[in-house]
Protein backbone atom coordinates (compact mmCIF):
# COMPACT_ATOMS: atom_id res chain seq x y z
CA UNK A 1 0.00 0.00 0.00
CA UNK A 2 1.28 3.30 -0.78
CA UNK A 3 0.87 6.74 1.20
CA UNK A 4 -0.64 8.90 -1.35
CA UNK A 5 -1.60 8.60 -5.07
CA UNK A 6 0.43 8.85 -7.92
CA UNK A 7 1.24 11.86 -9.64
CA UNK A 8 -0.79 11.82 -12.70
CA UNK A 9 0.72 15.22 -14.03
CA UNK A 10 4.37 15.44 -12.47
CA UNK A 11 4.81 18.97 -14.77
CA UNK A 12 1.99 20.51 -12.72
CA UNK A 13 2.15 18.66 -9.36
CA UNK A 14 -1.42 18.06 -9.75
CA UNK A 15 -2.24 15.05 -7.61
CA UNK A 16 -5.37 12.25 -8.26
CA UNK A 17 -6.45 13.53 -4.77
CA UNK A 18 -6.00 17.01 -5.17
CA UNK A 19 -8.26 17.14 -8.74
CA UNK A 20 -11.21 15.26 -7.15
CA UNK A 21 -11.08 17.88 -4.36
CA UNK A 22 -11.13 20.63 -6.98
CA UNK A 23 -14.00 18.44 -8.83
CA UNK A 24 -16.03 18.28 -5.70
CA UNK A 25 -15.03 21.69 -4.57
CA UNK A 26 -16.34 23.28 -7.61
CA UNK A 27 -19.71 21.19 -7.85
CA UNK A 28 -20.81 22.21 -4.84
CA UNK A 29 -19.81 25.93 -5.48
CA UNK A 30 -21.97 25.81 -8.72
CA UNK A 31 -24.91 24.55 -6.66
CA UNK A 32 -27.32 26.71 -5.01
CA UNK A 33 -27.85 25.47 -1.30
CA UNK A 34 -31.97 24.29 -1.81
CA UNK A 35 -30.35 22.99 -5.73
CA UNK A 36 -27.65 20.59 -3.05
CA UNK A 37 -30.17 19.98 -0.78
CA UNK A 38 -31.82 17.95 -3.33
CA UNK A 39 -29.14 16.62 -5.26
CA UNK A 40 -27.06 14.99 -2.20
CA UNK A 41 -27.23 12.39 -1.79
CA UNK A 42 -28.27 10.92 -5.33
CA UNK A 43 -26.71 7.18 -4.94
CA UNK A 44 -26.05 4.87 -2.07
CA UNK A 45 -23.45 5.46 0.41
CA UNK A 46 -20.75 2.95 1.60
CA UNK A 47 -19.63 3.26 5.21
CA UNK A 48 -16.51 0.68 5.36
CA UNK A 49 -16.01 -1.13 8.85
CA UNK A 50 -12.56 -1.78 8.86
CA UNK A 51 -12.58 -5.02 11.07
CA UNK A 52 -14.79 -8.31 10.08
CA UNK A 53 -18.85 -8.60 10.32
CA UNK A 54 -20.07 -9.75 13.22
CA UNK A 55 -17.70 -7.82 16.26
CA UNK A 56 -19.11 -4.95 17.75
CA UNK A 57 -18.00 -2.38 15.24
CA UNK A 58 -19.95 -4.00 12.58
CA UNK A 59 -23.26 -4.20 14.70
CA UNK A 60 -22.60 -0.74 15.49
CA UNK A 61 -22.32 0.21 11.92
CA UNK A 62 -25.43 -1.60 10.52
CA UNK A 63 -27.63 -0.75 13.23
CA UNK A 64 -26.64 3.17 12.86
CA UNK A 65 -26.46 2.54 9.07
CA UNK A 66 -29.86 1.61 8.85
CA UNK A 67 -30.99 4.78 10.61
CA UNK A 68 -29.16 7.05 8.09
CA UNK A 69 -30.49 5.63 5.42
CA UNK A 70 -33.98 6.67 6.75
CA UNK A 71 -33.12 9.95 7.32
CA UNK A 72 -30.72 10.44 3.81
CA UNK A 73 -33.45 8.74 1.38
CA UNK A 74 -30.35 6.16 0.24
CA UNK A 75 -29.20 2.75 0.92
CA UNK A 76 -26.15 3.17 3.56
CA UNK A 77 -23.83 -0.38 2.66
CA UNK A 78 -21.56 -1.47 5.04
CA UNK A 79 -18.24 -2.52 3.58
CA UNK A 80 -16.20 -5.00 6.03
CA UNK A 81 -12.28 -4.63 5.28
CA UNK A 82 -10.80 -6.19 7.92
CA UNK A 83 -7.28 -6.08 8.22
CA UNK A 84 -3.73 -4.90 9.84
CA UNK A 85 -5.80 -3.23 13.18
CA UNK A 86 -7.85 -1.32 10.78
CA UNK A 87 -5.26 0.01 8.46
CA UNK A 88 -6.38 -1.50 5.14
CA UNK A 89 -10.22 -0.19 5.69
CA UNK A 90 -9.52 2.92 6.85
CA UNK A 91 -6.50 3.31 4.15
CA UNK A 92 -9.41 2.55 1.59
CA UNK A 93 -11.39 5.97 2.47
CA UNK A 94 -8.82 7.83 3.11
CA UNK A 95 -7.96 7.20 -0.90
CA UNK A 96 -11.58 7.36 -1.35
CA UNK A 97 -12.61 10.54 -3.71
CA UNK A 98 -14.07 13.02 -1.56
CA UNK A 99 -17.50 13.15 -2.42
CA UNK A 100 -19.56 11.90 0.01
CA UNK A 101 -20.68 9.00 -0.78
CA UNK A 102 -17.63 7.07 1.30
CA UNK A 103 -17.15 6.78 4.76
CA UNK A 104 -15.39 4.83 7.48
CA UNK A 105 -17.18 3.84 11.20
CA UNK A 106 -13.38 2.94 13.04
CA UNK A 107 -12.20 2.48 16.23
CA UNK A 108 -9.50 4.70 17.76
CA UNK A 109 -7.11 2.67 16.97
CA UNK A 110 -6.69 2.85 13.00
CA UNK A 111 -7.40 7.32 13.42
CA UNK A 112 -5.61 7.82 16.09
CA UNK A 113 -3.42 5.24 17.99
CA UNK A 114 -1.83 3.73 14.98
CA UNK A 115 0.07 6.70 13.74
CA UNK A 116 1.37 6.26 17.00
CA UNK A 117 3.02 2.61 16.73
CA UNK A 118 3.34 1.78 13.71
CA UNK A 119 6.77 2.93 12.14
CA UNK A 120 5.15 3.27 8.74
CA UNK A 121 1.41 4.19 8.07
CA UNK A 122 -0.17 4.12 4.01
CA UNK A 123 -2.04 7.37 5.37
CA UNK A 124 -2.43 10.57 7.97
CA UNK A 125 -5.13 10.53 9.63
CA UNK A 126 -4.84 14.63 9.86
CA UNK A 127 -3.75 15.34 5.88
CA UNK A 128 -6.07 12.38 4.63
CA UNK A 129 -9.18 12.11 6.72
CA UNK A 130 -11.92 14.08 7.78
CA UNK A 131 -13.40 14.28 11.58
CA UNK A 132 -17.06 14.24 11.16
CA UNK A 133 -18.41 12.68 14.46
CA UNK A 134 -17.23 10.28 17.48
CA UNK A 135 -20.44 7.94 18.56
CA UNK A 136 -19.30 6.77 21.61
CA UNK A 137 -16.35 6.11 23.59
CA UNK A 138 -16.17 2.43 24.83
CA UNK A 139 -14.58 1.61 28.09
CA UNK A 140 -13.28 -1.32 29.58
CA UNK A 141 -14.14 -3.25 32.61
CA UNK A 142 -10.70 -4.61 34.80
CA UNK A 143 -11.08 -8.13 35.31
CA UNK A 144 -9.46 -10.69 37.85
CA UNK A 145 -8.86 -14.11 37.95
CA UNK A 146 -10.80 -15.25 41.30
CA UNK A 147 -7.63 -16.42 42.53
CA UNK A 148 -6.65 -13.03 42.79
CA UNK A 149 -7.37 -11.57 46.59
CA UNK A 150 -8.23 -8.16 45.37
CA UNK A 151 -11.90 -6.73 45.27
CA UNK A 152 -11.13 -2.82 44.36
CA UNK A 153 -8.38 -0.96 42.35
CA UNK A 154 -5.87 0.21 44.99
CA UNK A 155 -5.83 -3.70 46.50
CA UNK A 156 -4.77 -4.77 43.19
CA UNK A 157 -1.81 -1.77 42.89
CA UNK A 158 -0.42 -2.73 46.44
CA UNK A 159 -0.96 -6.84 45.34
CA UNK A 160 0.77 -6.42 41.69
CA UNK A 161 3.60 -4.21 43.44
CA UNK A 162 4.08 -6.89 45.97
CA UNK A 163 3.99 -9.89 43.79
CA UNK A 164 7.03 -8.61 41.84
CA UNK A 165 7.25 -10.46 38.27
CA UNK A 166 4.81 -13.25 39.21
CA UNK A 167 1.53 -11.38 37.58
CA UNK A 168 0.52 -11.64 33.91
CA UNK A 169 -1.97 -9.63 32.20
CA UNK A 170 -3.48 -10.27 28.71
CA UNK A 171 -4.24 -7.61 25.70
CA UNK A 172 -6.26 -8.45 22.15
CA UNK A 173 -2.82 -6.72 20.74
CA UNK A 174 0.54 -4.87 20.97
CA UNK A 175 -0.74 -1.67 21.44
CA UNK A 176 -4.33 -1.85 22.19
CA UNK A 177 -5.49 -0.64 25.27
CA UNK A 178 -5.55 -3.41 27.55
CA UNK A 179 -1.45 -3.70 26.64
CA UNK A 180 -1.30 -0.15 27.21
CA UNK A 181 -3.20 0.41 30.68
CA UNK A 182 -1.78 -3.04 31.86
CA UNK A 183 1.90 -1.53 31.04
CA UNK A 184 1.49 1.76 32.99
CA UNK A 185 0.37 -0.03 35.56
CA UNK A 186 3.26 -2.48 35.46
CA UNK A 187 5.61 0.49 35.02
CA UNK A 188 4.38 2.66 38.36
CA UNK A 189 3.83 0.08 40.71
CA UNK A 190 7.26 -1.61 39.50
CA UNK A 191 5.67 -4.66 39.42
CA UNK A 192 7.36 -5.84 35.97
CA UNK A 193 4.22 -7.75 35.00
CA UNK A 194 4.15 -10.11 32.23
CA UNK A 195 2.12 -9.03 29.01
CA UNK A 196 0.63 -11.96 27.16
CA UNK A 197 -1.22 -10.82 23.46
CA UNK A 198 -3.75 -12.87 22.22
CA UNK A 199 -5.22 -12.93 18.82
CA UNK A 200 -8.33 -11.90 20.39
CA UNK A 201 -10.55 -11.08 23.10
CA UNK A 202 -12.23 -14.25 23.24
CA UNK A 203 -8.97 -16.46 23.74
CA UNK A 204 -7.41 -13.90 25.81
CA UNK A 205 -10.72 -14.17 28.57
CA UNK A 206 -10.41 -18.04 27.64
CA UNK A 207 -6.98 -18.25 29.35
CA UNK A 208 -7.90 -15.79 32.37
CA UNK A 209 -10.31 -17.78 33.12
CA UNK A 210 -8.48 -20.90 33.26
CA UNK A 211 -6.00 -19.26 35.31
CA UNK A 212 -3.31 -18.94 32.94
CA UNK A 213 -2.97 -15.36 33.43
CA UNK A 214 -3.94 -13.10 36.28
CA UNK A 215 -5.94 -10.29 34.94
CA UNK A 216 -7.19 -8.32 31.68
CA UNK A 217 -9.06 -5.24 30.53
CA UNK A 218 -12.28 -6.75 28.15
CA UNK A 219 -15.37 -5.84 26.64
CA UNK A 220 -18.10 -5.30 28.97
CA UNK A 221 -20.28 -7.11 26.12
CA UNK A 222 -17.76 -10.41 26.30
CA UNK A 223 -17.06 -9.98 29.67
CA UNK A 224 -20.29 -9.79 31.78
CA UNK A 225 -21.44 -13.22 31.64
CA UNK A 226 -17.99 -14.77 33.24
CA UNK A 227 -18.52 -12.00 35.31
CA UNK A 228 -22.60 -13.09 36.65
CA UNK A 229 -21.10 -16.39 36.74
CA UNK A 230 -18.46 -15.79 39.40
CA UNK A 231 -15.88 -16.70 36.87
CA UNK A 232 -14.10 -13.05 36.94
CA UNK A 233 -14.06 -10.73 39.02
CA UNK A 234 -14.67 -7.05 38.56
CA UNK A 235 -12.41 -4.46 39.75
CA UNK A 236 -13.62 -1.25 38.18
CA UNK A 237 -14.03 0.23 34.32
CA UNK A 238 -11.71 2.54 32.37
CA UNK A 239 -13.02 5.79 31.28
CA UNK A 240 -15.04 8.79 33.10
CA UNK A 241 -18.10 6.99 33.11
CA UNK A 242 -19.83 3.78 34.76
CA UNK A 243 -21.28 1.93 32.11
CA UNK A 244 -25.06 2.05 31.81
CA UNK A 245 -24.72 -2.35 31.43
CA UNK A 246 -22.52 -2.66 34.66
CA UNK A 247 -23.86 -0.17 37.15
CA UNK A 248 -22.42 -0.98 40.05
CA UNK A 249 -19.16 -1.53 39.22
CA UNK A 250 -17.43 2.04 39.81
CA UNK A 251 -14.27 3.51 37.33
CA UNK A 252 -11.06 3.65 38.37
CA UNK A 253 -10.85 6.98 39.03
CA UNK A 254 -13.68 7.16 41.30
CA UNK A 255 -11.14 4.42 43.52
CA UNK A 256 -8.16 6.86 43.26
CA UNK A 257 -6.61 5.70 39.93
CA UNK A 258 -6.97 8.89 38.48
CA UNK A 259 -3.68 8.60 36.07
CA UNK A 260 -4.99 9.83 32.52
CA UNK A 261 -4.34 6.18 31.79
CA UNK A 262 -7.51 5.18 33.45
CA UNK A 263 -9.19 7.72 32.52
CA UNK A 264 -8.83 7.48 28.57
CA UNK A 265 -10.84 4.88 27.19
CA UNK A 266 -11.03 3.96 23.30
CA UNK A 267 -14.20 4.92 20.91
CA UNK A 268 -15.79 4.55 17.72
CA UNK A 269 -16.43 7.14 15.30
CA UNK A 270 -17.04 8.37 11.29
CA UNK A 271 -14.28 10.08 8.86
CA UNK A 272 -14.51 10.99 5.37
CA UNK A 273 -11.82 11.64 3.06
CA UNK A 274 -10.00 15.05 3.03
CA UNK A 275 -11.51 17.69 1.03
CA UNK A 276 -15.08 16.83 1.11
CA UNK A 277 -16.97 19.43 1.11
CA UNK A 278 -18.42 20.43 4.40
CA UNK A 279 -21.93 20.63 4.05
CA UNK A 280 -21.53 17.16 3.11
CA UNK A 281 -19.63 16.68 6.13
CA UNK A 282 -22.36 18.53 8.21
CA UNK A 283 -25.12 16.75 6.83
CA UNK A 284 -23.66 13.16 7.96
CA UNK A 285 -22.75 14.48 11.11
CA UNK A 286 -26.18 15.55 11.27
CA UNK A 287 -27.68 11.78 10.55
CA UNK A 288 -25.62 10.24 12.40
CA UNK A 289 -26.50 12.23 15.47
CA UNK A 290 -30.06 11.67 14.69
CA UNK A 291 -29.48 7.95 14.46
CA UNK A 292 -27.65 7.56 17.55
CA UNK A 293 -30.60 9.62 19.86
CA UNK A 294 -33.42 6.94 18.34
CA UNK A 295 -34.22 5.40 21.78
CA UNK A 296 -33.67 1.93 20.32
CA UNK A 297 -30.11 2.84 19.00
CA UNK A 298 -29.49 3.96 22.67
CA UNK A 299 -30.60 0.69 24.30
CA UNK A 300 -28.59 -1.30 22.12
CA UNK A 301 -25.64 0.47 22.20
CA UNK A 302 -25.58 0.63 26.21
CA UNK A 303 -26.06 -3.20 26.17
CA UNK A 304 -22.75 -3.32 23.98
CA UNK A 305 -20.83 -1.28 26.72
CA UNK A 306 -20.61 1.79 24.91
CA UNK A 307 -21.35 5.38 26.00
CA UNK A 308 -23.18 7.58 23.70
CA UNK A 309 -21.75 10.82 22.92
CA UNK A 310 -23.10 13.77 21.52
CA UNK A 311 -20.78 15.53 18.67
CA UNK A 312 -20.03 17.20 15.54
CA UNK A 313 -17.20 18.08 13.45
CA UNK A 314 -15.98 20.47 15.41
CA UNK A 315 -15.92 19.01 19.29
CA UNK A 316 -15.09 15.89 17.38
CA UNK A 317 -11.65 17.37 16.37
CA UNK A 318 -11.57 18.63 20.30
CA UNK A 319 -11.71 15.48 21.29
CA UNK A 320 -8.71 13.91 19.09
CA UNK A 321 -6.58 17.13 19.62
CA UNK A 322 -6.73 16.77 23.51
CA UNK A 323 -6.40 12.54 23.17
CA UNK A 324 -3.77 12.71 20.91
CA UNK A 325 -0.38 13.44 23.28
CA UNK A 326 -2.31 11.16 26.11
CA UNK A 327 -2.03 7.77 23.99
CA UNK A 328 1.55 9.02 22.42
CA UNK A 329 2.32 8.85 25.64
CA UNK A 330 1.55 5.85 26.93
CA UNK A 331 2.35 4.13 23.44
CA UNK A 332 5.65 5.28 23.83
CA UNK A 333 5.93 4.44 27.91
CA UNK A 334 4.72 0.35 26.92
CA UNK A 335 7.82 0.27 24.44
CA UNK A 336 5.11 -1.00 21.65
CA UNK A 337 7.02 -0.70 17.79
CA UNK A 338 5.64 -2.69 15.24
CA UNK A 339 6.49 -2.19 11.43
């Protein structure tokens, strides 16, 4: 995969990207706004989900999907590109042309994190993408084998610290969260914890279960049956937030782990491809947020462990600009490289 396009006119500089922002730019221009109104959007819409159907991404995606097709008069088709945490999907858009009629429903991982570990990315997420509107952050819940004497967040600091090299923790990935939360936490309490990645969440909770490691940040969606059944035990959820589908378990911070490690959690949100036009942009942001306040969108996404958010372009690029240096950060601290 390459970064950019290919100079189709290496006299002028003039770029494949570049000319369909021009194209796009000067449609719209030539448009009155009631003559747009009406002529956006005139075809279907593909929102790419770069990670497989079925995980919680996808579901997200087709059940907001389906809502913005109500609201836009046009199919919205999800587009699974799984792949390389995200890259290959979200690569895909951001080499879409910029005219509205492709978007990407990501994780933070392939917008913001990966620019972060990977040495080389095909795209930038801040010359290549466009903001348009983060749906909802999605915390964790800290889990513990029951073997583990610890019931709250500062027992488990004081029983990692004094149990020097003989805890492991698990992650879904080099990088993702639980590998970066688990690492700070190795890294203050000088604990030197072992990290154990797993191919996935479901193997990963597998193995905590039977013991093989000690404790993990998961899914409150994959988590909270091991967690009814006595199997795991809860010690508190990443984020600001309790989640609306585990109540009674309090954050981290609320116990005193107020680090900006805790406090961080991952989310899922839209991007378009640089240069589209912004009342395009607007109007998505605008169906999406209209999607996501349908009272049966909100029940399903709080069963899922997510936390609604309300946004736009604008606090959406708040959001990243304040996030950004706070995952650098503790990328950087965990050691995580990959090519």
């Amino acid at each position: 995969m390459s970064a950019t396009f290919t100079t189709t006119n290496t006299a002028h500089g003039i770029t494949r990207r570049a000319l369909h922002c021009g194209i796009a730019s000067l449609a719209l221009a030539a448009t009155t706004p009631a003559a747009w109104a009406q002529a956006y959007p005139g075809k279907p819409i593909r929102m790419v989900v770069p990670f497989a159907a079925g995980g919680a991404t996808d579901v997200l995606a087709r059940v907001v999907g389906e809502k913005m097709a109500a609201g836009l008069g046009q199919p919205v088709i999800i587009d699974n590109k799984p792949g390389a945490a995200g890259i290959i999907g979200t690569d895909a858009v951001a080499k879409a042309p910029p005219d509205g009629y492709t978007l990407v429903l990501a994780l933070s991982n392939s917008l913001l994190t990966n620019q972060f570990l990977y040495q080389k990315l095909p795209y930038d997420t801040q010359r290549d993408l466009t903001l348009v509107y983060q749906i909802a952050t999605a915390p964790l819940v800290l889990v513990v084998h029951p073997s583990v004497p610890v019931k709250s967040g500062p027992e488990l600091l004081k029983y990692v610290a004094a149990n020097k090299g003989k805890v492991a923790y698990g992650s879904y990935g080099v990088g993702a969260y639980p590998h970066l939360a688990g690492a700070h936490m190795s890294l203050t309490q000088k604990a030197e914890m072992n990290h154990v990645a797993y191919k996935g969440e479901a193997p990963m909770l597998q193995d905590l279960i039977g013991g093989q490691i000690q404790m993990a940040f998961a899914s409150a969606l994959v988590a909270k049956p091991h967690i009814e059944a006595g199997k795991l035990r809860a010690i508190g959820v990443s984020g600001e937030r309790r989640m609306a589908t585990l109540p009674n378990v309090p954050t981290l911070a609320e116990q005193g782990l107020d680090d900006e490690a805790y406090r961080v959690a991952g989310w899922l949100a839209i991007a378009m491809p640089a240069g589209t036009p912004k009342p395009i942009v607007q109007r998505i942001a605008e169906e999406v947020g209209k999607a996501t306040r349908q009272p049966d969108v909100q029940a399903r996404v709080a069963a899922m462990g997510f936390d609604l958010k309300e946004s736009s372009p604008e606090a959406f690029a708040a959001v990243y600009k304040k996030e950004s240096p706070v995952w650098e950060r503790l990328i950087k601290d965990s050691g995580a490289k990959l090519e």
